[in-house]
Protein backbone atom coordinates (compact mmCIF):
# COMPACT_ATOMS: atom_id res chain seq x y z
CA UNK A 1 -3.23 43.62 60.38
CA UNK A 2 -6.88 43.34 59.65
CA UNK A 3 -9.25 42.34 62.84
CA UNK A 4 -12.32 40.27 61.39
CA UNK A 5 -15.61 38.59 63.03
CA UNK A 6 -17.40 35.91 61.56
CA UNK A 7 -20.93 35.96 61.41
CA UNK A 8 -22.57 33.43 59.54
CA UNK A 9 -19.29 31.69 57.85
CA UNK A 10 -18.36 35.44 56.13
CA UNK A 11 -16.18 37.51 57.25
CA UNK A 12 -16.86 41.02 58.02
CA UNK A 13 -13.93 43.29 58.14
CA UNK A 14 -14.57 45.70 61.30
CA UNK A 15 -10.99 47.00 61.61
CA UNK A 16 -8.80 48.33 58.73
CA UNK A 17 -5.52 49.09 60.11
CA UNK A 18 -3.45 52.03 57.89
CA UNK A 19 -3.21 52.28 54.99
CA UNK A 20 -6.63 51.57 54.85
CA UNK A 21 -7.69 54.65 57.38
CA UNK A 22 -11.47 54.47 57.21
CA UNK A 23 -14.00 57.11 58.12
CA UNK A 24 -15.79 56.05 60.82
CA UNK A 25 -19.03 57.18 59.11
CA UNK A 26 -18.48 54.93 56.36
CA UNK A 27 -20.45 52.41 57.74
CA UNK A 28 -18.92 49.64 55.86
CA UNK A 29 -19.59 46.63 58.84
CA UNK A 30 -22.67 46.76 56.63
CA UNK A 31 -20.70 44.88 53.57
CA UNK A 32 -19.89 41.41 54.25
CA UNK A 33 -16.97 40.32 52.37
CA UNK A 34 -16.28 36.21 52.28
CA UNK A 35 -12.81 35.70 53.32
CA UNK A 36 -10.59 35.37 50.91
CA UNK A 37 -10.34 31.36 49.43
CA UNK A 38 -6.54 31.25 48.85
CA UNK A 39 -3.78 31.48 46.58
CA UNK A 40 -2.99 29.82 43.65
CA UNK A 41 0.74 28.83 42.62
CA UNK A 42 2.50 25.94 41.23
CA UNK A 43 1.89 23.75 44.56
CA UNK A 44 -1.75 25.39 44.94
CA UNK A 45 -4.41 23.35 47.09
CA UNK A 46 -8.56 23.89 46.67
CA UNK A 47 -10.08 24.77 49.93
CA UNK A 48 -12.54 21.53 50.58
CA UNK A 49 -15.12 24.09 51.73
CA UNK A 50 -15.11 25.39 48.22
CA UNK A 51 -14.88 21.88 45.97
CA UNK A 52 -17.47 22.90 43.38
CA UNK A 53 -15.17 25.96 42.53
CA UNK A 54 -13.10 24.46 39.19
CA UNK A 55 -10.47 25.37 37.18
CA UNK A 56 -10.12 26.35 33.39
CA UNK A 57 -6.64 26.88 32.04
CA UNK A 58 -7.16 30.31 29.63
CA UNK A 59 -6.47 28.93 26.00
CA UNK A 60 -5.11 32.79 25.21
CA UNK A 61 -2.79 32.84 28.37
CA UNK A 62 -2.50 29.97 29.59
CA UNK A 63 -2.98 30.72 33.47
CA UNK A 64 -5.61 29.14 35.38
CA UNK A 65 -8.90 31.09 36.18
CA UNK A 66 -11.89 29.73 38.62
CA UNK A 67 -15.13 29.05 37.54
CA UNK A 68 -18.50 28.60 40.37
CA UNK A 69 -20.49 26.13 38.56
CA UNK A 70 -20.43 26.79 34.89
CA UNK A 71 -19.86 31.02 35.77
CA UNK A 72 -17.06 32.41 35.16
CA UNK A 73 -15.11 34.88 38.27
CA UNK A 74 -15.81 38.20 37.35
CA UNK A 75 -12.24 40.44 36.72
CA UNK A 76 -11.22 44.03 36.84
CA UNK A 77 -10.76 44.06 33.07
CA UNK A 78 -14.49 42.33 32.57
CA UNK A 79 -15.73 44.67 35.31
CA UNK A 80 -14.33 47.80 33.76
CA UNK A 81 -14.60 46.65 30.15
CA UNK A 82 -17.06 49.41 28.91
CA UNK A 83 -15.29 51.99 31.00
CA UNK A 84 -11.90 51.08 28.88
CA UNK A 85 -13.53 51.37 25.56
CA UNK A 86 -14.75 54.76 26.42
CA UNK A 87 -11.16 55.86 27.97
CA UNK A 88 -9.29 54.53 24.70
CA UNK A 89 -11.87 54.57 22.17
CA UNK A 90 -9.58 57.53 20.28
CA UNK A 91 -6.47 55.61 20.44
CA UNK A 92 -5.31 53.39 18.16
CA UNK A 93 -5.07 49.85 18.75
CA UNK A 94 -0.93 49.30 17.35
CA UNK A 95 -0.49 52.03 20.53
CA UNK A 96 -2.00 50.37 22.78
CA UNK A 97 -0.81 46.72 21.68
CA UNK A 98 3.14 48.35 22.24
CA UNK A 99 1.92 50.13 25.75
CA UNK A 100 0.80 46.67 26.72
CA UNK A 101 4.43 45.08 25.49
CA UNK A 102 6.25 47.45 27.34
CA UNK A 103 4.23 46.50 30.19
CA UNK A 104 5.02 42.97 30.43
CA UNK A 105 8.25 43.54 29.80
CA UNK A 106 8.53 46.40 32.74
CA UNK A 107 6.64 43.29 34.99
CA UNK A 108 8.49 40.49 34.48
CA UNK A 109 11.41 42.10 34.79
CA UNK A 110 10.86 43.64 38.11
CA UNK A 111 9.37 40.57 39.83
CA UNK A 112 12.50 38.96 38.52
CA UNK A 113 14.55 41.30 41.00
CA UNK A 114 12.07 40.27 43.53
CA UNK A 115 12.23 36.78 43.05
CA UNK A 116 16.17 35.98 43.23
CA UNK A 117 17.93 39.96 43.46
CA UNK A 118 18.91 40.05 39.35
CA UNK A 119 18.61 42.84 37.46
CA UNK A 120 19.75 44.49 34.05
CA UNK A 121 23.50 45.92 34.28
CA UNK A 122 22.02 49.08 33.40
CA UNK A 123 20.18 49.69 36.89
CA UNK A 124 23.77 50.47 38.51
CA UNK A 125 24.46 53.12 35.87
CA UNK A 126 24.40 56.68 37.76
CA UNK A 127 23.81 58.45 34.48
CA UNK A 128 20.17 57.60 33.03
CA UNK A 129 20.13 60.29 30.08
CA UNK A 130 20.74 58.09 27.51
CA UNK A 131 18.97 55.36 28.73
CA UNK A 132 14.80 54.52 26.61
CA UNK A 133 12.03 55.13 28.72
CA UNK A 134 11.38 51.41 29.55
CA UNK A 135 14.62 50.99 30.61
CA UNK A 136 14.28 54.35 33.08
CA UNK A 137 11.30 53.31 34.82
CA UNK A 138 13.18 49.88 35.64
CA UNK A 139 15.84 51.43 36.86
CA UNK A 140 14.12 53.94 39.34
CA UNK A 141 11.85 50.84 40.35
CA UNK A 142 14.72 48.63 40.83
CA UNK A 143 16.79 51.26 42.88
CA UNK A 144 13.70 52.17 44.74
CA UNK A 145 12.79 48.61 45.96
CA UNK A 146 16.93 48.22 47.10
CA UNK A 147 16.62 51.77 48.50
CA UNK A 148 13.45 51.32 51.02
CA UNK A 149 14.49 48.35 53.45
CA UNK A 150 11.32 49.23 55.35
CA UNK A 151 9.73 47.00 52.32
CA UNK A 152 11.33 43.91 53.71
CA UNK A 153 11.64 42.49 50.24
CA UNK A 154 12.74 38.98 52.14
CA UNK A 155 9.55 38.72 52.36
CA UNK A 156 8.45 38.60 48.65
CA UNK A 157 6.07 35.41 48.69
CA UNK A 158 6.24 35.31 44.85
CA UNK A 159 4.01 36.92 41.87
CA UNK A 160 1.71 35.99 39.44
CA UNK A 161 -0.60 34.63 42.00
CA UNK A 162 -4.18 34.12 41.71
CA UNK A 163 -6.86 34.85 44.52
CA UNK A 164 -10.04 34.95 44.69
CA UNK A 165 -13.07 35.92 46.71
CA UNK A 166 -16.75 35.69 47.35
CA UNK A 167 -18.21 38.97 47.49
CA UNK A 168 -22.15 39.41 47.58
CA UNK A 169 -22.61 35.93 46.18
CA UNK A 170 -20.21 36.59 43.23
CA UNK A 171 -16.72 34.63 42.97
CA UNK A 172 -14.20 37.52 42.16
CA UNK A 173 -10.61 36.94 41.25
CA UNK A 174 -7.26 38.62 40.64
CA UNK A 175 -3.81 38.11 39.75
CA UNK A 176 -1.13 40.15 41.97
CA UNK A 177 1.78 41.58 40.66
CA UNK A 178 4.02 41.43 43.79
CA UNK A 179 2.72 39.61 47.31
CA UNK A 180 4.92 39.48 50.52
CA UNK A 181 3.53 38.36 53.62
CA UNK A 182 1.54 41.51 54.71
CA UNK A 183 1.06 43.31 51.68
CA UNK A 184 0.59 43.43 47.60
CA UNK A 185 2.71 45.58 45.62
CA UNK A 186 0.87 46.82 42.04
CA UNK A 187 3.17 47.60 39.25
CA UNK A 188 1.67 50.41 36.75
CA UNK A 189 4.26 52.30 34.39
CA UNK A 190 1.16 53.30 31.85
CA UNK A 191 0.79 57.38 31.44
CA UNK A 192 -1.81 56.99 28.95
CA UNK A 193 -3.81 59.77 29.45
CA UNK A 194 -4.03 58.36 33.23
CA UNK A 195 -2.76 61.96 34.53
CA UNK A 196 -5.43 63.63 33.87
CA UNK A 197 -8.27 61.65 33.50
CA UNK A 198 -10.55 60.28 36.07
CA UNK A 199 -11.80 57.65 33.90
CA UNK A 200 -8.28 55.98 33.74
CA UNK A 201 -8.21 56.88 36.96
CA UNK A 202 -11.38 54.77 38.08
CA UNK A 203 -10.68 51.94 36.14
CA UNK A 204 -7.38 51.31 37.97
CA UNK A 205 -9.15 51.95 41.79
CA UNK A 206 -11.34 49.41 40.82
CA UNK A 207 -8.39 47.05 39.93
CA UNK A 208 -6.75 47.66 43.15
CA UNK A 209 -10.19 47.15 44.99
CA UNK A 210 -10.24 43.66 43.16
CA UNK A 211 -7.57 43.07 45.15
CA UNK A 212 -7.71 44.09 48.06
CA UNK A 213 -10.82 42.48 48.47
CA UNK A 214 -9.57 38.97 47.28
CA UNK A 215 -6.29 39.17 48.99
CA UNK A 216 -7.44 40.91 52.61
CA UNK A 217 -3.77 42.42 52.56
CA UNK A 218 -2.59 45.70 52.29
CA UNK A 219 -2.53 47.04 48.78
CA UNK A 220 0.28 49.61 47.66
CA UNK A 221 0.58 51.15 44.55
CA UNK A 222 4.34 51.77 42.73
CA UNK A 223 3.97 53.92 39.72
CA UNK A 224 6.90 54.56 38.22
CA UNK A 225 6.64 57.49 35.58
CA UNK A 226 10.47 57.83 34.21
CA UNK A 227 11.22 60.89 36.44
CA UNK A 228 10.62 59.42 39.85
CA UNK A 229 8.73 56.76 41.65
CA UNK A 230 4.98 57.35 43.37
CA UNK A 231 4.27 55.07 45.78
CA UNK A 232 1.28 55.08 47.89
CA UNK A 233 -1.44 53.33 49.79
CA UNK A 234 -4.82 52.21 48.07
CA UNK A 235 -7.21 53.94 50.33
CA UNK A 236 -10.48 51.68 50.20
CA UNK A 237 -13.84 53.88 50.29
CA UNK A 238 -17.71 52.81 50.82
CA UNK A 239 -17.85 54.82 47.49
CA UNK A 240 -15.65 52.85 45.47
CA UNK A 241 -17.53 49.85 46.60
CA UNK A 242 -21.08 51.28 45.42
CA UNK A 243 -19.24 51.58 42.09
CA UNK A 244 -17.95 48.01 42.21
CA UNK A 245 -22.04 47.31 42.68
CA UNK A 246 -22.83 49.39 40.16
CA UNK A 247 -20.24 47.88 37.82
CA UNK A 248 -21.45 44.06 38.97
CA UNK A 249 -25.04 44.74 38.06
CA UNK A 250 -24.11 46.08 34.52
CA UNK A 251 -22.09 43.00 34.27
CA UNK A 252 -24.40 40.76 35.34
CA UNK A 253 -28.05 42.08 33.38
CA UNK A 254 -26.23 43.78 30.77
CA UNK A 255 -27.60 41.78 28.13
CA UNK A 256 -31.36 42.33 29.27
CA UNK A 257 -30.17 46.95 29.01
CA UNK A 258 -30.79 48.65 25.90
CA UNK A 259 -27.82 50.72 25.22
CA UNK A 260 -29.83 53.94 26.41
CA UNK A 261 -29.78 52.24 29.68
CA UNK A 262 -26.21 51.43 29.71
CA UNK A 263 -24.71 55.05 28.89
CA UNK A 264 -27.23 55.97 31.85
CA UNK A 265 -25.59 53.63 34.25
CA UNK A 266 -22.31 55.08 32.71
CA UNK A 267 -22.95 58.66 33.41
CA UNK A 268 -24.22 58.08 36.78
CA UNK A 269 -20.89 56.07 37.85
CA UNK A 270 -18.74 59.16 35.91
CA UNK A 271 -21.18 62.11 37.28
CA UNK A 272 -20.55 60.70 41.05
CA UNK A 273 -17.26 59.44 40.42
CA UNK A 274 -14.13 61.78 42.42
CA UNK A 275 -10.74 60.80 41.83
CA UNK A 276 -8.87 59.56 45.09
CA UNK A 277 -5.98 62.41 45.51
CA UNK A 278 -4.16 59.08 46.28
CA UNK A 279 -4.15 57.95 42.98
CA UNK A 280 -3.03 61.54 41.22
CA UNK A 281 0.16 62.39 40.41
């Protein structure tokens, strides 16, 4: 549960509850968050505090994304743009187009099984030699999720939904992959080069900070690699959310930086950056 006082029609979050186990040091009272707007789904319904926030269906994806006034919400994948053409600047694009496929594929058919309980035949197999890798990391997922009743997966409240947030006078919004009543659930099956590098590494913390901070639930993390299933708790830091700063202001004046300015910025985020032993397998 997350305990919250208002002060000044934010919300500051004073109390993070596991899995977000805060240092006491961290000081983070100091960071007022707004509370989170809502939830958008097929029966969604604006907040009248929050009228002049509109809607623009995405001509590429067709989902809906909010807009404050004519700007656009900031995203993880705007946020950590740069930071992704660094990470993959050596792989090809037809690789990365396929890793994305397999991706969506690995989604939809996993929020499927959370939806309504179906599933490929294939999950019930005992014997998973012969199976592709896609189909391997569905079926550990799949048998995971029916293995751990402790996830109360009656209480799946649907996927695909879109929050959004306030934070330091900049509308930020997400997507979730899974949300039950308490919690999100964040699919990743990608191993590209994510094992070992903490670039990958950051880009997906700040995805999961995205979030957390637009949802104010619980995030977990379910990786599923082929040959087992990590899941864990996103521990929130007060350095992940100078980096979030960091990566707003670059976002924000980046046209008005000379490149020299930019790798600076770049460096200084990677130089003080430490992987969360959360997030490494």
């Amino acid at each position: 549960m997350l305990v919250s006082k208002i002060r000044s029609n934010k919300i500051t979050y004073t109390n993070l509850d596991p899995p977000f186990n805060m240092n006491k040091e961290s000081n983070l009272n100091d960071k007022e968050i707004a509370k989170p707007l809502g939830a958008i789904d097929n029966n969604f319904t604006l907040d009248k505090s929050r009228q002049e926030i509109k809607f623009v269906v995405v001509e590429k994806t067709g989902r809906l994304w909010p807009y404050h006034g004519d700007k656009k919400a900031l995203s993880a994948s705007t946020l950590t743009r740069i930071l992704r053409e660094i990470e993959y600047q050596e792989i090809p694009e037809y690789i990365l187009l396929k890793a994305a496929e397999r991706g969506k594929n690995f989604h939809d058919i996993i929020q499927e099984f959370a939806q309504n309980g179906k599933h490929p035949s294939f999950v019930d197999l005992i014997e998973v030699n012969r199976l592709n890798k896609l189909d391997k990391r569905i079926h550990e997922t799949i048998n995971f999720l029916k293995k751990n009743k402790s996830l109360k997966l009656d209480r799946f409240m649907g996927s695909e939904k879109l929050h959004y947030v306030f934070y330091k006078d900049e509308l930020l919004a997400t997507y979730v992959d899974l949300e039950f009543h308490d919690y999100i659930i964040e699919l990743k099956t990608s191993n590209i080069k994510a094992n070992k590098s903490p670039l990958a590494l950051l880009i997906f913390e700040i995805q999961l900070l995205i979030q957390y901070l637009c949802t104010g639930k619980n995030v977990y993390l379910l990786w599923s690699t082929g040959e087992g299933v990590i899941f864990d708790e996103f521990q929130i830091t007060p350095h992940a959310l100078k980096i979030l700063d960091m990566l707003m202001e670059l976002v924000k004046n980046g046209d008005d930086y000379s490149p020299q300015m930019k790798k600076a910025i770049i460096q200084k985020i990677l130089s003080s950056y430490s992987a969360p032993k959360k997030l490494i397998c």
